[in-house]
Protein backbone atom coordinates (compact mmCIF):
# COMPACT_ATOMS: atom_id res chain seq x y z
CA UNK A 1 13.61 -50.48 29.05
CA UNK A 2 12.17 -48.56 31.22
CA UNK A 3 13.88 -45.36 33.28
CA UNK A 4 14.64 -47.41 36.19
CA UNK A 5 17.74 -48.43 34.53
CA UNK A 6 19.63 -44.86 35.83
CA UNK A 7 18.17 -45.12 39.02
CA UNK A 8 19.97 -47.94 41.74
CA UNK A 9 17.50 -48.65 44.99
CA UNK A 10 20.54 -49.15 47.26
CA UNK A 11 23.98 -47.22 47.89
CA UNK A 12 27.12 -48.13 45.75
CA UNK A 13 28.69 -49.55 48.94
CA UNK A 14 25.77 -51.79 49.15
CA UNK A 15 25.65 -52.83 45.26
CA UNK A 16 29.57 -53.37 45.33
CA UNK A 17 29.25 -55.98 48.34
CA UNK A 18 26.36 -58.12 46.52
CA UNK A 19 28.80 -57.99 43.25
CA UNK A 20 32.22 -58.90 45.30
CA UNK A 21 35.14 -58.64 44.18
CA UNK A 22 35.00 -59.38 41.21
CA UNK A 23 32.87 -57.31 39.06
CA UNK A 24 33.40 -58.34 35.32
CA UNK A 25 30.07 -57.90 33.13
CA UNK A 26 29.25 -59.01 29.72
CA UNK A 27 26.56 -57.46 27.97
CA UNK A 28 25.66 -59.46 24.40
CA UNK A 29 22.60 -58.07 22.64
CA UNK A 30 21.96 -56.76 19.58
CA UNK A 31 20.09 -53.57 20.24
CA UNK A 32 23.00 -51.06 20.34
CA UNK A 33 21.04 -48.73 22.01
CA UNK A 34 19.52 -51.03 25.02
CA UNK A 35 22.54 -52.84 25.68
CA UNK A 36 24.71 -49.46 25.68
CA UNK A 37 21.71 -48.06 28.19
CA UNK A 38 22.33 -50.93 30.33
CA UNK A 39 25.61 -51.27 30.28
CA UNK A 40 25.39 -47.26 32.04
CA UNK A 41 23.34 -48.57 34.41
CA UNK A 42 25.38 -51.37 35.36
CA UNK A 43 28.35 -49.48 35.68
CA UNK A 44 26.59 -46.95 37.79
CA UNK A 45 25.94 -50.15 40.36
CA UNK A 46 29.37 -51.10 40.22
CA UNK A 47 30.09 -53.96 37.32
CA UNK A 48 32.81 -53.17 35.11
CA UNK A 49 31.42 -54.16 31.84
CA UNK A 50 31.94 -55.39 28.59
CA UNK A 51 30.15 -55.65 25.35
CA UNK A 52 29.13 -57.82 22.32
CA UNK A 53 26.74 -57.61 19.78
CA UNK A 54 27.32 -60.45 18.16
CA UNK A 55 27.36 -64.41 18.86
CA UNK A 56 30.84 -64.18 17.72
CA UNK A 57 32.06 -61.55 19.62
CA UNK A 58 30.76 -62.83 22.56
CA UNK A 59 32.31 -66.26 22.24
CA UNK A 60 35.84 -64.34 21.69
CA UNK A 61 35.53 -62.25 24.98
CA UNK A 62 34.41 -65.46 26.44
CA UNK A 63 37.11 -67.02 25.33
CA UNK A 64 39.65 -64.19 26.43
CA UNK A 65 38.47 -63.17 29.28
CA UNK A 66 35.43 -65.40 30.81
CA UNK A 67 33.18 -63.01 33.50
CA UNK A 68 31.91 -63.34 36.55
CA UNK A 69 28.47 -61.90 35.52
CA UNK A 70 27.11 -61.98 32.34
CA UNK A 71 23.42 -60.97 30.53
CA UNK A 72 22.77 -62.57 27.22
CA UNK A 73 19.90 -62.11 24.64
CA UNK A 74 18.55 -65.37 23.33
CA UNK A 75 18.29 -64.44 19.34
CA UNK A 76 21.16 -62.12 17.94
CA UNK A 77 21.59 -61.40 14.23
CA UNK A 78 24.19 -64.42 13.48
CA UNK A 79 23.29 -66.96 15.94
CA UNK A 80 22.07 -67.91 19.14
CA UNK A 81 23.11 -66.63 22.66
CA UNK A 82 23.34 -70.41 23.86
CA UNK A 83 26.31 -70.27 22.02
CA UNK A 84 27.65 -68.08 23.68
CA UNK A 85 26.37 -69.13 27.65
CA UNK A 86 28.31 -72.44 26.70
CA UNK A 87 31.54 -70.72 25.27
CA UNK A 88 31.38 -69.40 28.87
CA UNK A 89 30.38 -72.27 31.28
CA UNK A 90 33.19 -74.31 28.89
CA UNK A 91 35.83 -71.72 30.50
CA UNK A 92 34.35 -70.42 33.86
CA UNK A 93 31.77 -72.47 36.12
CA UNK A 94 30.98 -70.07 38.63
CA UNK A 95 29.55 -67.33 35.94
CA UNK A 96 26.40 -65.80 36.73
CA UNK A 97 24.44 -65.68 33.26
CA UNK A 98 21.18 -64.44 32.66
CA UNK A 99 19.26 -65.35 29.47
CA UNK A 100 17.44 -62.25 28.32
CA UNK A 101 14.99 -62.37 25.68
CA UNK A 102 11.68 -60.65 23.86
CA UNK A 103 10.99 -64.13 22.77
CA UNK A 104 10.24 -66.54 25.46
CA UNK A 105 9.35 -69.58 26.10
CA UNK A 106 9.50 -72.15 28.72
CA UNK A 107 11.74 -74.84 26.05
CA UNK A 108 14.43 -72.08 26.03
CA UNK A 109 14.59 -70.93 29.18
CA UNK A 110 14.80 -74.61 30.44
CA UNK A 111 17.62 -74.96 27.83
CA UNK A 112 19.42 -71.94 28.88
CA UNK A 113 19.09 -72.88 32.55
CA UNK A 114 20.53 -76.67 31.73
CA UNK A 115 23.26 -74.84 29.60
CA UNK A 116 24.13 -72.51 33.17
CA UNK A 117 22.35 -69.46 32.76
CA UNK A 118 20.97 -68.74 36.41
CA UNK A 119 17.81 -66.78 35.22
CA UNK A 120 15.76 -65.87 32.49
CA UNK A 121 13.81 -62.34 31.82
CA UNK A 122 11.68 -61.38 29.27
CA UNK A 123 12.39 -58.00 27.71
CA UNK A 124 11.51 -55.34 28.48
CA UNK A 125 13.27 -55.85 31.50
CA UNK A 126 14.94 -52.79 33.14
CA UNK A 127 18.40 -53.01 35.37
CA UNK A 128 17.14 -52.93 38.68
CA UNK A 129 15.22 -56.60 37.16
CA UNK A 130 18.72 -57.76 35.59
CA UNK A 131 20.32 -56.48 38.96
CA UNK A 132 18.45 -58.49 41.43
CA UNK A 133 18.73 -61.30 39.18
CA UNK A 134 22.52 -61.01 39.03
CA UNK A 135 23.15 -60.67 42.60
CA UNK A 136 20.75 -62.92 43.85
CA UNK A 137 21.78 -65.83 46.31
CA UNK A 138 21.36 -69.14 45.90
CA UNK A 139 18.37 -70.30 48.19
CA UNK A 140 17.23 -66.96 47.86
CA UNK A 141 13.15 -66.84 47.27
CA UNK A 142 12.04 -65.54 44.44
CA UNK A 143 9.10 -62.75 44.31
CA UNK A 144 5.93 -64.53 42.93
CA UNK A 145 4.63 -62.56 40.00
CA UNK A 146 2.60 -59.99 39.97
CA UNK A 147 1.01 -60.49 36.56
CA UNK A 148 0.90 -64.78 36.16
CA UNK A 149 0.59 -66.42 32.48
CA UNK A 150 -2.89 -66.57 31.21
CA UNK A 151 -4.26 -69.61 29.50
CA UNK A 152 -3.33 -68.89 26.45
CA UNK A 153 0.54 -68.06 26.93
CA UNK A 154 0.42 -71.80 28.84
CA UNK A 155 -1.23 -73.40 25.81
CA UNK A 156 1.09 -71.22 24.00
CA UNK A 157 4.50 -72.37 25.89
CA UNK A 158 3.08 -76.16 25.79
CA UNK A 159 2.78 -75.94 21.85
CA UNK A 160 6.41 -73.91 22.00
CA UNK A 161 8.27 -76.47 24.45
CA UNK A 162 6.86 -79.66 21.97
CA UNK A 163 8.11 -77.70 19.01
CA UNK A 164 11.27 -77.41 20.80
CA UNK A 165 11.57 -80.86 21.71
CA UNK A 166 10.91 -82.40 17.90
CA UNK A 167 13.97 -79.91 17.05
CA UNK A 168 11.44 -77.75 15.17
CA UNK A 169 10.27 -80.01 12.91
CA UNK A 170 6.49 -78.30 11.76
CA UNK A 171 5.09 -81.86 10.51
CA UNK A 172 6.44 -83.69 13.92
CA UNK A 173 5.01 -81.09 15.96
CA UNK A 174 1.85 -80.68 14.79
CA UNK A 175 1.33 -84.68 14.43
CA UNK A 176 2.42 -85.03 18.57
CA UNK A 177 -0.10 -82.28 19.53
CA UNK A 178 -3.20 -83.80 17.58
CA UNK A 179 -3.45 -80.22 15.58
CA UNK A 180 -3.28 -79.75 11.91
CA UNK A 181 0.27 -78.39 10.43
CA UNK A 182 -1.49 -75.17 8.89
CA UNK A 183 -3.13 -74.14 12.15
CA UNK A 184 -0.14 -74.56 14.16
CA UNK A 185 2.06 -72.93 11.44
CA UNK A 186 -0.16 -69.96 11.96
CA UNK A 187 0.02 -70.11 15.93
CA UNK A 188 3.82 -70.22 15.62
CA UNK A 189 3.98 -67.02 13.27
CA UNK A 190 2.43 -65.42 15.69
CA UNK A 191 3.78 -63.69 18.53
CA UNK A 192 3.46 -64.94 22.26
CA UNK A 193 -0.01 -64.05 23.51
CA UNK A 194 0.38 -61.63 27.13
């Protein structure tokens, strides 16, 4: 994260009428020190927040007390944070959720998205990025980006989103995408080209 998260581009007065009324906040991720960072940050724009770091504890403050807003990392150390976006959307529809992630991929994000999550940044994303993507109105356009995927993170999300769809199934993949299981064991090991 980068120092922007300490640092709000608009007046509290302005950040507290994009949040409304409501201002609950959950924060699940893993990295102690990022999500306690951010979790500053947000409550320097206005959110009163909560935390998890766990799947479980998220589903159990989703469960007692399902927010408004809420930014979730994709892979925590006992489970999944899809877990925990449906835990929410099974006790609040009108939750903002963003998926947040060092690990993506178009499959999840799609998943995420068809779970309710609204949005869906890769880390390192800093709080004025989680911010917009909070706040932001439906209809609203997004900013095109300024760096777009090269050729080989598309190859790389194709191979990802097939993998995703045979349920992760190495042999089933690799058979679909006319590639031999040892080469795209090896692409898969690695991490997501820039």
């Amino acid at each position: 994260m980068t120092d922007k998260t300490t640092a709000s581009p608009s007046t509290p007065a302005q950040d507290a009428e994009l949040i409304g009324p409501d201002r609950t906040l959950l924060l699940v991720d893993d990295d102690a020190p990022f999500v306690r960072r951010l979790a500053r940050a947000m409550e320097a724009r206005g959110f009163s927040v909560d935390i998890a770091e766990s799947v479980a504890e998220g589903i159990a403050k989703a469960k007692g007390n399902p927010p408004k807003y809420a930014v979730i990392d994709l892979r925590l150390g006992d489970g999944s944070g899809l877990d925990v976006i449906e835990a929410i959307r099974g006790r609040r529809d009108d939750t903002r959720m963003i998926m947040l992630t060092g690990y993506g991929n178009i499959a999840t994000a799609v998943n995420a998205v068809k779970l309710g999550a609204v949005d869906y940044l890769a880390k390192p994303a800093d709080a004025d990025d989680i911010f917009a993507a909070l706040v932001q109105r439906q209809g609203e356009r997004v900013e095109p980006p300024e760096n777009p995927m090269s050729a080989d993170r598309v190859r790389w999300e194709h191979i990802q989103r097939v993998y995703e769809m045979c349920e992760r199934n190495v042999s089933e993949t690799a058979r679909r995408l006319n590639m031999h299981r040892r080469t795209l064991q090896r692409i898969l090991a690695k991490r997501a080209p820039k």
